[in-house]
N, C-alpha and C. Protein backbone atom coordinates (compact mmCIF):
# COMPACT_ATOMS: atom_id res chain seq x y z
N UNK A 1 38.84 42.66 -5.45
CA UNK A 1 38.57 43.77 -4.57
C UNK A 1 37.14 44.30 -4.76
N UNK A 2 36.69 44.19 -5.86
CA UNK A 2 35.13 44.62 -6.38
C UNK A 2 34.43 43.94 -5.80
N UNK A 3 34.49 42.69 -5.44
CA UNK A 3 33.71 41.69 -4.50
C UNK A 3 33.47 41.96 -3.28
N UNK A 4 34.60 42.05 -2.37
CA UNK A 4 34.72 42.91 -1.25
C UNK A 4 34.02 44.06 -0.97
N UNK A 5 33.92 44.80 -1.74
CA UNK A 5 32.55 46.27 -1.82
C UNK A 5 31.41 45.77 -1.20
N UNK A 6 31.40 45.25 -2.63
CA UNK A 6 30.20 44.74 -3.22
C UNK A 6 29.35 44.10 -1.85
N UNK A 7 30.36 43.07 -1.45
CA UNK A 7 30.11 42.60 -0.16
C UNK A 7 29.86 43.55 0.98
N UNK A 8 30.65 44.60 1.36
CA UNK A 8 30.38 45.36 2.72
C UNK A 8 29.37 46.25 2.27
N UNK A 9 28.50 46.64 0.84
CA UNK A 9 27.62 47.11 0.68
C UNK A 9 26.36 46.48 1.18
N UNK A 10 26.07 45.18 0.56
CA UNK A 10 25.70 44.15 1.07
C UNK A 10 25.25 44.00 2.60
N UNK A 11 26.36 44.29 3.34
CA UNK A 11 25.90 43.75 4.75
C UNK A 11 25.29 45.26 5.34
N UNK A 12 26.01 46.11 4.93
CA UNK A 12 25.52 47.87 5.72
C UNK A 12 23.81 47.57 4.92
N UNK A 13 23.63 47.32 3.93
CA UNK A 13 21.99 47.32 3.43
C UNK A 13 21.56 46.26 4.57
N UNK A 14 22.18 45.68 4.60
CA UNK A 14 21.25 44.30 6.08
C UNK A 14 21.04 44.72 7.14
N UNK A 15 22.19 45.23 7.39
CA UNK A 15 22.47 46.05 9.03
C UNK A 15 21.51 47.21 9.01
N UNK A 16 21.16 47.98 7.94
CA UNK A 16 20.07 49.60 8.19
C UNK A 16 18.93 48.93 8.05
N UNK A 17 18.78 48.05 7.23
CA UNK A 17 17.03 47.27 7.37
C UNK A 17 16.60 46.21 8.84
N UNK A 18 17.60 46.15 9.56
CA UNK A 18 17.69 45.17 10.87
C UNK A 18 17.17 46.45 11.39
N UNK A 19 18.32 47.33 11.70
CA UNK A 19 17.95 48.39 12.74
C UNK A 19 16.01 49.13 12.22
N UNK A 20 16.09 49.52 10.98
CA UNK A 20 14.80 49.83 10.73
C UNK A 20 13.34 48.90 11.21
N UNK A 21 14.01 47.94 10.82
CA UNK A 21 13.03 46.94 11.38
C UNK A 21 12.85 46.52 13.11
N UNK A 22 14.32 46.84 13.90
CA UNK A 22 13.90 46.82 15.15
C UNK A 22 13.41 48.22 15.95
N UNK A 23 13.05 48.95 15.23
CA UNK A 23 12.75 50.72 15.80
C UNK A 23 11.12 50.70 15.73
N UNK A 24 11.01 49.75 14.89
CA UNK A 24 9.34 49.47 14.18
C UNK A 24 8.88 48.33 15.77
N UNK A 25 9.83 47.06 15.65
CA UNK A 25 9.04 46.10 16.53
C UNK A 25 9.48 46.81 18.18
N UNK A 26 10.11 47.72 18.37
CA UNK A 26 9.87 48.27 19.78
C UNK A 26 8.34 49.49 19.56
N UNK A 27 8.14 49.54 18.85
CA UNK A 27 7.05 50.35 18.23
C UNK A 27 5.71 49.08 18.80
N UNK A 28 6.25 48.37 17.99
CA UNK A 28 5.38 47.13 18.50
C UNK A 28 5.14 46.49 19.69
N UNK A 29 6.26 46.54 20.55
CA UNK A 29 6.02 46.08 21.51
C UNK A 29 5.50 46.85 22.79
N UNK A 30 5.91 48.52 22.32
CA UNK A 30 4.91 49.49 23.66
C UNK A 30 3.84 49.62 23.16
N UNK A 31 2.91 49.54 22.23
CA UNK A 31 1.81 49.80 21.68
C UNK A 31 1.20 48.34 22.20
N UNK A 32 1.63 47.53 21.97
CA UNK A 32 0.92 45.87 22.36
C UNK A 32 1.06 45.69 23.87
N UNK A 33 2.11 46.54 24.69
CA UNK A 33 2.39 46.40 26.02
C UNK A 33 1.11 47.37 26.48
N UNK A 34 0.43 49.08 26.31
CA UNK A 34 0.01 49.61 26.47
C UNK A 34 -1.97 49.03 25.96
N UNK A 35 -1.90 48.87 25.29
CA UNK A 35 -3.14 48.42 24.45
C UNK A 35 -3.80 46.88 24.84
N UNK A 36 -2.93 46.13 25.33
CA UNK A 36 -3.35 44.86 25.97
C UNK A 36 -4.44 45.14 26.91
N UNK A 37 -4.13 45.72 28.13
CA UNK A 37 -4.91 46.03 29.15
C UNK A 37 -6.54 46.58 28.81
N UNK A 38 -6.59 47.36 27.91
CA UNK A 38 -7.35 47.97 27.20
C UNK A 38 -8.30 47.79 26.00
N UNK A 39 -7.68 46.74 25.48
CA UNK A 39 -8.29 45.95 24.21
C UNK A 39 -8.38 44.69 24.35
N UNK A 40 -9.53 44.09 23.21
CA UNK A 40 -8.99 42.68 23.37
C UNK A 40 -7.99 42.42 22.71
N UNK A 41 -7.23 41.18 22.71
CA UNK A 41 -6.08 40.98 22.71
C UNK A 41 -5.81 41.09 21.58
N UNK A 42 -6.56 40.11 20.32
CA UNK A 42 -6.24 40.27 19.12
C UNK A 42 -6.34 42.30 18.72
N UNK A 43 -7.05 42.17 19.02
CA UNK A 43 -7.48 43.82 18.40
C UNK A 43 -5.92 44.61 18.75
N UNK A 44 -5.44 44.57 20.18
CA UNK A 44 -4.66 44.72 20.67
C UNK A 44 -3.36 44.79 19.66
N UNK A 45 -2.94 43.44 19.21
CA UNK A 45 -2.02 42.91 18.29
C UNK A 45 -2.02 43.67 16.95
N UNK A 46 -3.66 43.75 16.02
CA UNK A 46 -3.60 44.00 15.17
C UNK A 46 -3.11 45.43 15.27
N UNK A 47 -3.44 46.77 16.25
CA UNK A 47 -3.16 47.77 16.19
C UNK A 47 -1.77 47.95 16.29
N UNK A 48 -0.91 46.78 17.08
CA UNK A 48 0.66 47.08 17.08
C UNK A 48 1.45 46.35 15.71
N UNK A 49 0.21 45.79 15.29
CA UNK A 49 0.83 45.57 13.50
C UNK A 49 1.12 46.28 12.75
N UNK A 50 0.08 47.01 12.83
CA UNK A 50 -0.06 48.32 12.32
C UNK A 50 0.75 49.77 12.82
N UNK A 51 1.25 49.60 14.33
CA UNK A 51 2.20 50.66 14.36
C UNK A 51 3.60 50.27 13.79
N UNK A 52 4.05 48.80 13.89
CA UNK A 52 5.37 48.45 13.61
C UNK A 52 5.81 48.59 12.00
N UNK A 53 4.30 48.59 11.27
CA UNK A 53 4.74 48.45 9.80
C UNK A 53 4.44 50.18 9.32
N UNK A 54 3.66 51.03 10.30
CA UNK A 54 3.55 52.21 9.89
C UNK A 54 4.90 52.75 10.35
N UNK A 55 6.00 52.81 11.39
CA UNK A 55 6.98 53.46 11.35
C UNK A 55 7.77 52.63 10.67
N UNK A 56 7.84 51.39 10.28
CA UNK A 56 9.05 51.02 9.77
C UNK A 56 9.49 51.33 8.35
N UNK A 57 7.89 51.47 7.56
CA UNK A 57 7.61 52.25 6.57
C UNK A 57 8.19 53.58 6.17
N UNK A 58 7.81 54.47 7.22
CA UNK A 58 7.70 55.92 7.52
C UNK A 58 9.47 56.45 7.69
N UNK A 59 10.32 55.47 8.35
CA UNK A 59 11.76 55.52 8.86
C UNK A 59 12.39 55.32 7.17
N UNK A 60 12.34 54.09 6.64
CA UNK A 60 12.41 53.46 5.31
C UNK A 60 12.60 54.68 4.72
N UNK A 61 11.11 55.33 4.19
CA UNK A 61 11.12 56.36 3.19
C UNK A 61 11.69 57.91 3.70
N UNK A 62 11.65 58.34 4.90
CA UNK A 62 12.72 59.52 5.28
C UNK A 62 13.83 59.05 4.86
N UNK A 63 14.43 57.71 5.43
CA UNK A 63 16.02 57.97 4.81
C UNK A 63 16.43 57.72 3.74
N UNK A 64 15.63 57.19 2.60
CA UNK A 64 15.16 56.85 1.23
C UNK A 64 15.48 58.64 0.78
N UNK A 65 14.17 59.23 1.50
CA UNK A 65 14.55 60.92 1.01
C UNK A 65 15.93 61.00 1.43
N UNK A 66 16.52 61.20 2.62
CA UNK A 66 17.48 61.66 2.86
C UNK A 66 18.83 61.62 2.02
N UNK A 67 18.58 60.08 1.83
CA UNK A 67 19.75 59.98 0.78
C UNK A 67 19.95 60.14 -0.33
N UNK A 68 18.60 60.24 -1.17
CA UNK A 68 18.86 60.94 -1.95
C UNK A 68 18.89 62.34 -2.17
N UNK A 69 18.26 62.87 -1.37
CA UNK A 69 19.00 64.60 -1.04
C UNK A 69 19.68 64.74 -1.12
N UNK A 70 20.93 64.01 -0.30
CA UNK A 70 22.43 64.17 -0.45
C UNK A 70 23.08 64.16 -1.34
N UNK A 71 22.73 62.91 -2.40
CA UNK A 71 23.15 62.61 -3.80
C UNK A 71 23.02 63.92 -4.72
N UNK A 72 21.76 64.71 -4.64
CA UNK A 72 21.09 65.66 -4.98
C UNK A 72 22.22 66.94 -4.64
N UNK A 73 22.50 67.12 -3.92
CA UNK A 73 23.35 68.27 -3.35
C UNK A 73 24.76 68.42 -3.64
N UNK A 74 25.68 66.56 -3.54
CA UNK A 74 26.95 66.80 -3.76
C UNK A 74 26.99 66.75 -5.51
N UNK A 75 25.81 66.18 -6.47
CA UNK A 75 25.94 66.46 -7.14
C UNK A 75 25.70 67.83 -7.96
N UNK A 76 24.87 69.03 -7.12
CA UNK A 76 25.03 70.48 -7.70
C UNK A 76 25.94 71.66 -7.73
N UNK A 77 26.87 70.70 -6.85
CA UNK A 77 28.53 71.47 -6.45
C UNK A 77 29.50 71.18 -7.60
């Protein structure tokens, strides 16, 4: 039964780093959709590199805080 946890812990950590990671590459893809027209292309790219890894970052460490806040709280009760 410890395996089983262990396991659906496992996949919910896969599943919040998927979603984190696709909130970042739609990040990426209106910034590279918007910035194309406007830049050259590479330049273009590099700036939506840089937005996809700055929110995916930024999402990461809020819920990094968040959760441990929580930990923080049910343990002062």
């Amino acid at each position: 039964m410890a395996k089983t946890i262990r396991g659906r812990e496992a996949a919910a950590l896969d599943a919040r780093g998927a979603a984190i990671g696709s909130i970042g590459l739609i990040g990426f893809a209106f910034t590279a959709w918007r910035l194309t027209p406007l830049w050259n292309g590479a330049l273009a790219l590099l700036g939506a590199l840089v937005v996809w890894m700055t929110l995916s970052i930024l999402i990461w460490r809020l819920r990094r805080h968040r959760l441990f806040s929580e930990k923080q709280a049910k343990e002062s009760v």
